[in-house]
Protein backbone atom coordinates (compact mmCIF):
# COMPACT_ATOMS: atom_id res chain seq x y z
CA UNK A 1 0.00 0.00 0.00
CA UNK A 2 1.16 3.81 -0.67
CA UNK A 3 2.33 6.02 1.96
CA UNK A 4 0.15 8.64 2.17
CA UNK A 5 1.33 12.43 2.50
CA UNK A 6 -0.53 14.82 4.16
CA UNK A 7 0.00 18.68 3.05
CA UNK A 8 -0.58 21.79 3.38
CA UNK A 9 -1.08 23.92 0.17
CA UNK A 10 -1.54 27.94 0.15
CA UNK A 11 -5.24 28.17 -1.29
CA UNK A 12 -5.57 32.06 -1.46
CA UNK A 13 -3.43 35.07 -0.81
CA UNK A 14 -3.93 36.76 2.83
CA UNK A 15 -5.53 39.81 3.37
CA UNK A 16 -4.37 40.53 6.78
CA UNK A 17 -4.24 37.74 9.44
CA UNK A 18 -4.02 34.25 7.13
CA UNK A 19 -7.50 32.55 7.82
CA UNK A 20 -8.22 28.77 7.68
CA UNK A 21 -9.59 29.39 3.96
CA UNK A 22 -6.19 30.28 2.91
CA UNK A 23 -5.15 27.03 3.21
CA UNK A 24 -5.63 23.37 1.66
CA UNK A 25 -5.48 20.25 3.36
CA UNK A 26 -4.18 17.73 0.89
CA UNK A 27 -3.66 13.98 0.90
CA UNK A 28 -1.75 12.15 -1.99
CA UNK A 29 0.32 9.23 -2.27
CA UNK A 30 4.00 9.80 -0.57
CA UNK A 31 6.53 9.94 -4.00
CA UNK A 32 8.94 7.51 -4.73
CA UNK A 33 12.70 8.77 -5.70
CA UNK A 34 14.25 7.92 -8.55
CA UNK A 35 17.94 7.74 -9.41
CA UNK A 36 19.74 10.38 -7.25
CA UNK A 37 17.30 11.02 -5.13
CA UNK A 38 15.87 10.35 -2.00
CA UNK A 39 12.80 10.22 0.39
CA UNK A 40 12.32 12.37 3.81
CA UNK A 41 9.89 11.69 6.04
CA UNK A 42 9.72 14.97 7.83
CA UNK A 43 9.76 15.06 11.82
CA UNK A 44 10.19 19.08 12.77
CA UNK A 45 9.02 21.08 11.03
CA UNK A 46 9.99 25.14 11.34
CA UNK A 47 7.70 27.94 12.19
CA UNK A 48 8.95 31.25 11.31
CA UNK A 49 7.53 34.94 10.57
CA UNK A 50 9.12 35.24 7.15
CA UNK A 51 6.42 32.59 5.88
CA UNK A 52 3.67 35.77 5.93
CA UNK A 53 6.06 37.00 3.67
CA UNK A 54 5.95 33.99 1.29
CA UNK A 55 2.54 33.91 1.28
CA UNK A 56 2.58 37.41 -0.76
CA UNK A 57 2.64 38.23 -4.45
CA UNK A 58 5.25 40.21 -5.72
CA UNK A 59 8.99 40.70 -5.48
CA UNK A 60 11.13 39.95 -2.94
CA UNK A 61 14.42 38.70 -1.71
CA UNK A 62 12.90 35.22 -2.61
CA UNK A 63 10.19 33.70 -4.83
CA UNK A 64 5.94 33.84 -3.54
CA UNK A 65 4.52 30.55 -2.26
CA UNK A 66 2.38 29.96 -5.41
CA UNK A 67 -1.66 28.78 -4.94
CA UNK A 68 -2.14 25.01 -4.87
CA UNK A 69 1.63 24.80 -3.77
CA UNK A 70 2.65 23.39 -0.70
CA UNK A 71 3.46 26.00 1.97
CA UNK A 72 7.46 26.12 1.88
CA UNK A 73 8.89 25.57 5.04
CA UNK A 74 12.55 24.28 6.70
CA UNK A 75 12.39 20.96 8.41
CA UNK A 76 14.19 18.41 9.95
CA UNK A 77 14.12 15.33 9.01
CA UNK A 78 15.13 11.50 8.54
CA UNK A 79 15.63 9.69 4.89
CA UNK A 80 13.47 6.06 4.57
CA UNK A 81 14.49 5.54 1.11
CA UNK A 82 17.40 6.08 -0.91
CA UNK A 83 19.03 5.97 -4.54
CA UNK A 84 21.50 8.89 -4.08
CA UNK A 85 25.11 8.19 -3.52
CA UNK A 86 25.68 11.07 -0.55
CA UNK A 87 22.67 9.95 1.69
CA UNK A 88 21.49 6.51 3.29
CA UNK A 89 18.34 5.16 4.95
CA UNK A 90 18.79 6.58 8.37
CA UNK A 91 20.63 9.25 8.28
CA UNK A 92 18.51 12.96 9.78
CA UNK A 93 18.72 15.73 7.10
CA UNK A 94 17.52 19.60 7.34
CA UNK A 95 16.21 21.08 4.67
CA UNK A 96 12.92 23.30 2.64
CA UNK A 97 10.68 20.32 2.45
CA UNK A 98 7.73 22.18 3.02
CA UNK A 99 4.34 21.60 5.32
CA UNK A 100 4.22 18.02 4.34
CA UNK A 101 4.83 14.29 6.07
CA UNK A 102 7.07 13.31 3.21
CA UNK A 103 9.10 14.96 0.61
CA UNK A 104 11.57 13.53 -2.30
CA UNK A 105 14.09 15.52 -2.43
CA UNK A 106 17.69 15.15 -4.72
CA UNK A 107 19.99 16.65 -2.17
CA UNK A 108 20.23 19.89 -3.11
CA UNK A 109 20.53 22.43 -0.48
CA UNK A 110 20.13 19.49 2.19
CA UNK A 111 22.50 18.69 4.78
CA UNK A 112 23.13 15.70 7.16
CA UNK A 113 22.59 16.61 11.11
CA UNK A 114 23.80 14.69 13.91
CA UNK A 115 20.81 14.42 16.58
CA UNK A 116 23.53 12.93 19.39
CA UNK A 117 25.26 16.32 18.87
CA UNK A 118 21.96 18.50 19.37
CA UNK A 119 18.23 17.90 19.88
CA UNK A 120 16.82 17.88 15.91
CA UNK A 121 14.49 21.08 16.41
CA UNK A 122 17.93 23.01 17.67
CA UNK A 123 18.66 22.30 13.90
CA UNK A 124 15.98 24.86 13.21
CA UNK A 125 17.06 27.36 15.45
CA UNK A 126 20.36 28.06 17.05
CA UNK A 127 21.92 25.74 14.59
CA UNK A 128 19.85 26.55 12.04
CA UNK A 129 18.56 29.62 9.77
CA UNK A 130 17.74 31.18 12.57
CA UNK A 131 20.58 31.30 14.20
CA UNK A 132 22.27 32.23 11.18
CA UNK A 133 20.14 35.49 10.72
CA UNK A 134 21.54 36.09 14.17
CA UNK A 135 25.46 35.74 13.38
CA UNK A 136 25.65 37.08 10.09
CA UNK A 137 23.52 40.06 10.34
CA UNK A 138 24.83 41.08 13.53
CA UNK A 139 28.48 40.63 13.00
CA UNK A 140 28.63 41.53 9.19
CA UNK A 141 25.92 43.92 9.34
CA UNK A 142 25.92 45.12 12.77
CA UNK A 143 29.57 44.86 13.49
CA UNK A 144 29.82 45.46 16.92
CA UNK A 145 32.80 46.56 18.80
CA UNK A 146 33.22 45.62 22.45
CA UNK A 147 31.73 47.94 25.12
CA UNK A 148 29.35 49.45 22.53
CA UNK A 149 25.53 49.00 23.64
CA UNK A 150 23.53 46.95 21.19
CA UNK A 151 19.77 46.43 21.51
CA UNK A 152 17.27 44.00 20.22
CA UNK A 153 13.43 44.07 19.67
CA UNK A 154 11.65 40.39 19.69
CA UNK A 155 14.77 39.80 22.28
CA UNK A 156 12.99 36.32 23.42
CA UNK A 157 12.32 34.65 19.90
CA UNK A 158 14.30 32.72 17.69
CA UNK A 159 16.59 35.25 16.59
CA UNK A 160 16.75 37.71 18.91
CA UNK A 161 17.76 35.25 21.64
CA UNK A 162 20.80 34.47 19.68
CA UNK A 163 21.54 37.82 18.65
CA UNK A 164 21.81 39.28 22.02
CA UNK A 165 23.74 36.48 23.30
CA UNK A 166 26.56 36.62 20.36
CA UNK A 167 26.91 40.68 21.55
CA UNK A 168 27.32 39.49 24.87
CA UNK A 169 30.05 36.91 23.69
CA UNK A 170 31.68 39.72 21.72
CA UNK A 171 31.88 42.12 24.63
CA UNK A 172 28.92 44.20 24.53
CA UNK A 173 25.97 45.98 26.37
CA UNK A 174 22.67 44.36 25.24
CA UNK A 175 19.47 45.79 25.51
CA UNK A 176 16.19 43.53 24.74
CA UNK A 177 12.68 44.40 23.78
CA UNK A 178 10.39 41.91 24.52
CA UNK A 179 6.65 41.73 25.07
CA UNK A 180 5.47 40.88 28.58
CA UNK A 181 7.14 40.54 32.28
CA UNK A 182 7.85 36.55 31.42
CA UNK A 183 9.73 37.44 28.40
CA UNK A 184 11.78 40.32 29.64
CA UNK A 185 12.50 37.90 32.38
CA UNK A 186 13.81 35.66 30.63
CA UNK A 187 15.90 37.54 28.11
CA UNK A 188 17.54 38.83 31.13
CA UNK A 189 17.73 35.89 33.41
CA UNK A 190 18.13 32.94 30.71
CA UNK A 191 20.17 34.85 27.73
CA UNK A 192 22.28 37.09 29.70
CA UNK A 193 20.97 40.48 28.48
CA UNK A 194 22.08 43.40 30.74
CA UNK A 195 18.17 44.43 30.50
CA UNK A 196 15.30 44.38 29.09
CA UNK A 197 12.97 46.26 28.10
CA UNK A 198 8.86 45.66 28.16
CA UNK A 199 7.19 47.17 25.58
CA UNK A 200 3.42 46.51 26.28
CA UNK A 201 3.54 47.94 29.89
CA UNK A 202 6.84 50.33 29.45
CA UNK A 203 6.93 53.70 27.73
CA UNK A 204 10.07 52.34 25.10
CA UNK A 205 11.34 55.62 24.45
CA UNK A 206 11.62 56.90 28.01
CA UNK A 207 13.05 52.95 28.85
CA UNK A 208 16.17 53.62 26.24
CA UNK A 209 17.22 56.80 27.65
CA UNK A 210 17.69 55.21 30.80
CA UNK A 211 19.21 51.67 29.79
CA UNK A 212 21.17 53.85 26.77
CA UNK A 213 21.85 57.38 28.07
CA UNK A 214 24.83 57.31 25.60
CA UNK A 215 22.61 56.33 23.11
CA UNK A 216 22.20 53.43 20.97
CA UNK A 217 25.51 51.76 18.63
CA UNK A 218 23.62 48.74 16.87
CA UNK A 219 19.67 48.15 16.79
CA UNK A 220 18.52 44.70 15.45
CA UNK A 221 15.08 44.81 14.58
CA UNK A 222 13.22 42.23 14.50
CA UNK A 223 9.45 44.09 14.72
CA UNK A 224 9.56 47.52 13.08
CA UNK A 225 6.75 49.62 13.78
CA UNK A 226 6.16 51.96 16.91
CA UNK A 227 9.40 50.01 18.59
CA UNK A 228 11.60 50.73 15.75
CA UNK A 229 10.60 55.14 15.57
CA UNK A 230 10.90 54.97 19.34
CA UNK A 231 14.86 53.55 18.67
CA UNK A 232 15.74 55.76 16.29
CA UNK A 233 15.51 58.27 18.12
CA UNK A 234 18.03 57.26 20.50
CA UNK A 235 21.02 55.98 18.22
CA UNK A 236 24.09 56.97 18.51
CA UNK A 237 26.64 58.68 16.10
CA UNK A 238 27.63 55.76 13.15
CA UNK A 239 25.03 53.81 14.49
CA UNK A 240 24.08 50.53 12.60
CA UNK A 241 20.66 49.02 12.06
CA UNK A 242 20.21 46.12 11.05
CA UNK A 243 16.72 45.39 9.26
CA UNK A 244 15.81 41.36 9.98
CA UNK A 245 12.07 41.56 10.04
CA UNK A 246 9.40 43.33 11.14
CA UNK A 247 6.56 40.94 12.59
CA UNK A 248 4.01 44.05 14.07
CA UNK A 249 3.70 44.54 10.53
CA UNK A 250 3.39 41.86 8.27
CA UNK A 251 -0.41 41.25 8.35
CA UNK A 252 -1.25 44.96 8.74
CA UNK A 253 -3.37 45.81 4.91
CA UNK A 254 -1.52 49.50 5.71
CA UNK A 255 2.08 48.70 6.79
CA UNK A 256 3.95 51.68 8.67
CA UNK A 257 7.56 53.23 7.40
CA UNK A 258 9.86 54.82 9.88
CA UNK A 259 8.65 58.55 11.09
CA UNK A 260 11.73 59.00 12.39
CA UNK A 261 13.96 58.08 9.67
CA UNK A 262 16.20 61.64 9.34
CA UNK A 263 18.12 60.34 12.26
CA UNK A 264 19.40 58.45 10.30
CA UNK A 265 20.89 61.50 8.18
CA UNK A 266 21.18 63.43 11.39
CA UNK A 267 23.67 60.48 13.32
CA UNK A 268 25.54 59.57 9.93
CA UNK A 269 23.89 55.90 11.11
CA UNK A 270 22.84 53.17 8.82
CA UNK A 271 19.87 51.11 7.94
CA UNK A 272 20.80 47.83 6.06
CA UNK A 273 18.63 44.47 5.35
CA UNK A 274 20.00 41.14 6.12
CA UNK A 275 18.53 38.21 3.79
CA UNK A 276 20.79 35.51 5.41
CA UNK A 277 20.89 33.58 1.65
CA UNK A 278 23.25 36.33 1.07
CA UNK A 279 25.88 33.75 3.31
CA UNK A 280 24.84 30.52 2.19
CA UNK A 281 28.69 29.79 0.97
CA UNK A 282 29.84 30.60 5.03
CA UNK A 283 27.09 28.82 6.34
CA UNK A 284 29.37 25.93 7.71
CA UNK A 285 31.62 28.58 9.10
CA UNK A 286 28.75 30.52 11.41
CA UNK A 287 26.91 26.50 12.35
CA UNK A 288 30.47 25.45 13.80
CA UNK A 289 31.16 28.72 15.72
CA UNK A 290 27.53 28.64 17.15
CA UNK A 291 28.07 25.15 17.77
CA UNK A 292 31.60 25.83 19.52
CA UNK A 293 29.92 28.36 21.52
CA UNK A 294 26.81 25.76 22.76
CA UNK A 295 29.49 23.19 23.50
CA UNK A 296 31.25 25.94 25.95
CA UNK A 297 27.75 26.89 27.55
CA UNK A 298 28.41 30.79 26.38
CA UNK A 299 25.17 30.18 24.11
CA UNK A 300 22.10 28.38 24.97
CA UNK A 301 19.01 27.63 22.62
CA UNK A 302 15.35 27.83 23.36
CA UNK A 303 12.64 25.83 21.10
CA UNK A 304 9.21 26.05 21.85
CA UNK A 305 7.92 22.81 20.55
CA UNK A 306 4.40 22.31 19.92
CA UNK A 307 3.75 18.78 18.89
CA UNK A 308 0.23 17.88 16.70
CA UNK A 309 -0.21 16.89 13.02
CA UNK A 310 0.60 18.67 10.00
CA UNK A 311 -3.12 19.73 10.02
CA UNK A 312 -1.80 21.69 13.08
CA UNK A 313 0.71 24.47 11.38
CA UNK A 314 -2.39 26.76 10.07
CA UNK A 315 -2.86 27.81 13.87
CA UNK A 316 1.25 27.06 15.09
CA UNK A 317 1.97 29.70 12.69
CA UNK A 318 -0.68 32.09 14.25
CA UNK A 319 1.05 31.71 17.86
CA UNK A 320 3.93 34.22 16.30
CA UNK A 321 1.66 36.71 15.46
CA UNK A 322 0.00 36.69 18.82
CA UNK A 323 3.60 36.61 20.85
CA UNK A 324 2.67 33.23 22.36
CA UNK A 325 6.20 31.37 21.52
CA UNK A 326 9.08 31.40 23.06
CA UNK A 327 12.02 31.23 21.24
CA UNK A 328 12.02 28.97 18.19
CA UNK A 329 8.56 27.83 16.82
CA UNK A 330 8.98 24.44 15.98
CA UNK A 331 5.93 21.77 14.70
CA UNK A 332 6.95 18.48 15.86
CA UNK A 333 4.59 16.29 13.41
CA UNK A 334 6.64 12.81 14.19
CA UNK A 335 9.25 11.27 16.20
């Protein structure tokens, strides 16, 4: 008998918050791989905010989910059948295999993970994209220098965790913006920021002049919005910003821009985007000094693992947008 694979296909565009009609619950016989290929049966699979993003028409730094396809995704995963020469039945893979039980896949862009080394959904996060975002945008984009105050908005998620730990490594004052007293707790007591910084029950602006009366040197922003006008007003001269994402905004029909964008102009600071594709040829060099870093208890990853079905990721996916996860999302669909 077939395998079957369940899926989830995009079945309409968003307008706003993605409803249950934008999406397609499909079941179809699991593929078979052919010569140099092989098949994954996915385990993790990786909730993050860019998917919003995906889900739009138009250009940007990568390609729209298309209607009818299956919801692109990263995942973690183990191969069950084989007929390509670089992977064997058994060995656990990460990969873009999509919102789906079982993918076919011919290696491309897939590499072997060791789950002795690290729990699989740390694959997703620390060790993963996410983590990535982290080291490349905030040492090649950010570029810190030690003693120089660096803060953080969505300090307790999946990249903002890691960010404000890697300033901390590299010598730095780290500031994190989180939502709620748990959070901020946490980003201070569990990540090592020097504070934090609530924004639904502190005034944010009035917050920064106290935690960065010198002002701010690097701001990675992971939210935009209100939290990113009330930092740029406190940057400091040469200041860096470092554009990652901007989650307040992604399922607002009326996005907001920066009001307060002239500081820019008026602390000869910078505003730059980090896609972390950009790096995909150093990935290998930012996974082992991450990894270096775990293995010397300097950096410490958080998933939030919510375990269900694939029929589950529809509302998973809605937890970012309501700030219910900590750290990295992750959809554990099978052991």
């Amino acid at each position: 008998m077939s395998t079957i694979n369940r899926q989830i296909r995009l079945a309409a565009r968003p307008v706003g918050e993605p409803r249950p009609t934008d999406w397609e619950h499909v079941e179809e016989p699991a593929g078979q791989p052919g010569d140099g290929e092989f098949l994954v049966q996915v385990l993790c699979l990786s909730i993050d905010p860019a998917m919003r993003g995906w889900m739009n028409a138009g250009r940007s730094y990568i390609r729209p989910v298309e209607i009818g396809e299956v919801m692109r995704a990263g995942a973690v995963g183990r191969v069950i059948a084989s007929r390509h020469s670089g992977f064997a039945v058994g060995d656990h893979v990460s990969g873009s295999f999509g919102v789906q039980e079982y993918c076919v896949s011919d290696g491309r862009d897939v590499t072997r993970v060791d789950p002795a080394a690290a729990p699989l959904p740390t694959y997703l996060g620390t060790l993963g994209m996410s983590g990535l975002t982290a080291y490349f945008g905030l040492i090649e984009v950010g570029r810190p220098e030690p003693g120089q105050t660096v803060v953080v908005s969505g300090a307790a998620g999946a990249v903002g965790s890691v960010v404000g730990q890697i300033a901390k490594i590299l010598g730095c004052r780290v500031i994190g913006i989180a939502g709620g007293e748990a959070k901020c707790r946490m980003v201070v007591d569990e990540f090592g920021f020097d504070a934090a910084i609530d924004y639904q029950s502190e005034d944010v602006r009035k917050a920064l002049r106290e935690h960065a009366p010198d002002g701010v040197d690097v701001y990675f922003d992971n939210v935009g919005g209100d939290v990113l006008d009330a930092v740029l007003l406190r940057l400091a001269r040469g200041a860096r910003v470092v554009v990652c994402g901007a989650i307040s905004q992604y399922n607002s029909t009326k996005p907001q821009g920066p009001a307060n964008y002239l500081s820019l102009l008026v602390n000869r600071a910078s505003m730059t985007g980090i896609v972390v594709f950009d790096y995909a040829e150093r990935y290998a060099e930012g996974i082992a000094q991450m990894a270096t870093w775990r293995a010397e208890g300097r950096l410490k990853s958080l998933e939030d693992v919510v375990s269900g079905p694939v029929a589950a990721f529809p509302e998973t996916l809605m937890r970012l947008f309501r700030g219910d996860n900590h750290g990295k999302l992750v959809l554990k669909i099978a052991d």
